[in-house]
Protein backbone atom coordinates (compact mmCIF):
# COMPACT_ATOMS: atom_id res chain seq x y z
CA UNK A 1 -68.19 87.07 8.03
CA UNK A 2 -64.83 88.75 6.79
CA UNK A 3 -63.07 86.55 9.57
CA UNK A 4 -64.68 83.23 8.30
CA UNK A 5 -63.94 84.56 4.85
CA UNK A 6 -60.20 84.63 5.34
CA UNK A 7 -60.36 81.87 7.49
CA UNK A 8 -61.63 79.88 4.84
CA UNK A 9 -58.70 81.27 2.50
CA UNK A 10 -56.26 79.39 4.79
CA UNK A 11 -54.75 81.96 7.37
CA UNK A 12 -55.33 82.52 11.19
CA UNK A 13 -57.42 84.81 12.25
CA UNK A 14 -57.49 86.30 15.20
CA UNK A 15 -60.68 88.94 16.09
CA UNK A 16 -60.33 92.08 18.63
CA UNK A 17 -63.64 94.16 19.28
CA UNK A 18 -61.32 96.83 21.02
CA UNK A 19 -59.12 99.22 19.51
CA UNK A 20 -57.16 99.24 23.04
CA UNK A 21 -56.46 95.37 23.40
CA UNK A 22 -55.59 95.33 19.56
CA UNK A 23 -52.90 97.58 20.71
CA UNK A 24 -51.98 95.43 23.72
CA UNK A 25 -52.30 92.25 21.55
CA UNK A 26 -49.87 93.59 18.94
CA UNK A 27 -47.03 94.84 21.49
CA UNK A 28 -46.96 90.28 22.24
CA UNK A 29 -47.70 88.79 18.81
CA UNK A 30 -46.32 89.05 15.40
CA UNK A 31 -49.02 90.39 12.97
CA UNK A 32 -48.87 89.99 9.06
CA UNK A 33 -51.88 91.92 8.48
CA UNK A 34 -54.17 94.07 10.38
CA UNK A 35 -57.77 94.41 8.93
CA UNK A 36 -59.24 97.30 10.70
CA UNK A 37 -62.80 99.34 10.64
CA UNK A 38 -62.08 103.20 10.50
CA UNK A 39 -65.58 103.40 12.69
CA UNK A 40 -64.48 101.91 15.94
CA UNK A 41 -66.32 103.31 19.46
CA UNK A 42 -63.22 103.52 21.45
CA UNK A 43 -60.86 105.10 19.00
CA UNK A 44 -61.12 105.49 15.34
CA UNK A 45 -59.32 103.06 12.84
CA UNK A 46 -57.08 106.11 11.68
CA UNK A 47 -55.69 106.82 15.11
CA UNK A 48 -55.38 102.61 15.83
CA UNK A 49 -53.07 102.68 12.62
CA UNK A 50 -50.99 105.33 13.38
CA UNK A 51 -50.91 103.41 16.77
CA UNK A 52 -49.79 100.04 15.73
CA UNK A 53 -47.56 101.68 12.88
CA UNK A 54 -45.37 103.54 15.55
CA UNK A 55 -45.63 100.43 18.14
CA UNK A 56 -44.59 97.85 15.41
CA UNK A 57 -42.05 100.44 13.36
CA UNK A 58 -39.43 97.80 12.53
CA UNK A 59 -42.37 95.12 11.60
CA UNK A 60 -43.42 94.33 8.54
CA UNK A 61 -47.60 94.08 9.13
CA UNK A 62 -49.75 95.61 6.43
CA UNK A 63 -52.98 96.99 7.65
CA UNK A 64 -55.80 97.41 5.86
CA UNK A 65 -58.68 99.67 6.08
CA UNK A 66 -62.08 98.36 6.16
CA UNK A 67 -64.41 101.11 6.03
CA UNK A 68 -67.64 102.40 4.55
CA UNK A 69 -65.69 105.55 4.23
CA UNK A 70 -64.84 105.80 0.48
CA UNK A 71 -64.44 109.33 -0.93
CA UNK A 72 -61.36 110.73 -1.85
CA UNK A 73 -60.44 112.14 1.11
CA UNK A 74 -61.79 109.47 3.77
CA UNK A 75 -58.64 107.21 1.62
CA UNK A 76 -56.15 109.76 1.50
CA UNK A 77 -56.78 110.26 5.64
CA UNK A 78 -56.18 106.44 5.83
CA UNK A 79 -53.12 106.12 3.50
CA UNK A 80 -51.47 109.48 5.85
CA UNK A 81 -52.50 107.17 8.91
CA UNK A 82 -50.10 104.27 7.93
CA UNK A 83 -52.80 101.71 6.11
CA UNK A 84 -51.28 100.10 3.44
CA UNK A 85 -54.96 99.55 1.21
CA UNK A 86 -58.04 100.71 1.37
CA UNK A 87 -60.86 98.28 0.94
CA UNK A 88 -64.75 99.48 0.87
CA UNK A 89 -67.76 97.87 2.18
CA UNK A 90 -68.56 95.34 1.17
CA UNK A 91 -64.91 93.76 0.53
CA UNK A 92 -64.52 93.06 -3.21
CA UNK A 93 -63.74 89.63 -1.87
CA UNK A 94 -61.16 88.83 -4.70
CA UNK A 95 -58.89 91.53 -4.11
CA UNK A 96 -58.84 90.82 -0.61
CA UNK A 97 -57.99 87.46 -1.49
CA UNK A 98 -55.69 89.08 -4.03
CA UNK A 99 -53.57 91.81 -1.66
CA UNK A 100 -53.51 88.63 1.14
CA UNK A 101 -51.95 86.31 -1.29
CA UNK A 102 -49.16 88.88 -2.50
CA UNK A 103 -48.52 89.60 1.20
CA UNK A 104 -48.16 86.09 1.59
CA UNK A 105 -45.69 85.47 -1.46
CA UNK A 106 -43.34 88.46 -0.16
């Protein structure tokens, strides 16, 4: 649904079910924005970002948390990991909509 979502706002999308080939995907394509679940089988979304943060150090690609996770410290873990925001299930919609368009204006 997210996909379709920001699909429908205009932008690519482009969907990885594995934390593993994210990371293989990223080292050959140029991401503006990484929307990833912190609850991932293979490795957790806080160990992908810190990842793709040290793999794409001179890029500019915001990631974004997307995670049922929403105390305090489940966003400060994510913010230390490299995300740029922290959304919570379900997505406030707009300020996806919102953070994507001021990525988009930068």
């Amino acid at each position: 649904m997210l996909a379709m979502f920001v699909e429908a706002l205009g932008y690519q999308v482009i969907i990885e079910h594995s934390s593993k080939r994210a990371l293989e995907r990223a080292m050959h394509e140029a991401l503006d924005v990484c929307l990833l679940d912190i609850g991932l089988p293979d490795m957790d979304g806080n160990e992908l970002a810190r990842r793709l943060r040290s793999q794409l150090e001179k890029s500019q690609c915001v990631l974004i948390a997307v995670t049922g996770y929403g105390q305090d410290a489940d966003q400060k873990n994510t913010l230390a990991a490299g995300f740029d925001h922290h959304l919570i299930k379900p997505v406030d919609a707009k300020k996806l909509a919102s953070i994507l368009a001021q990525i988009k204006s930068d």
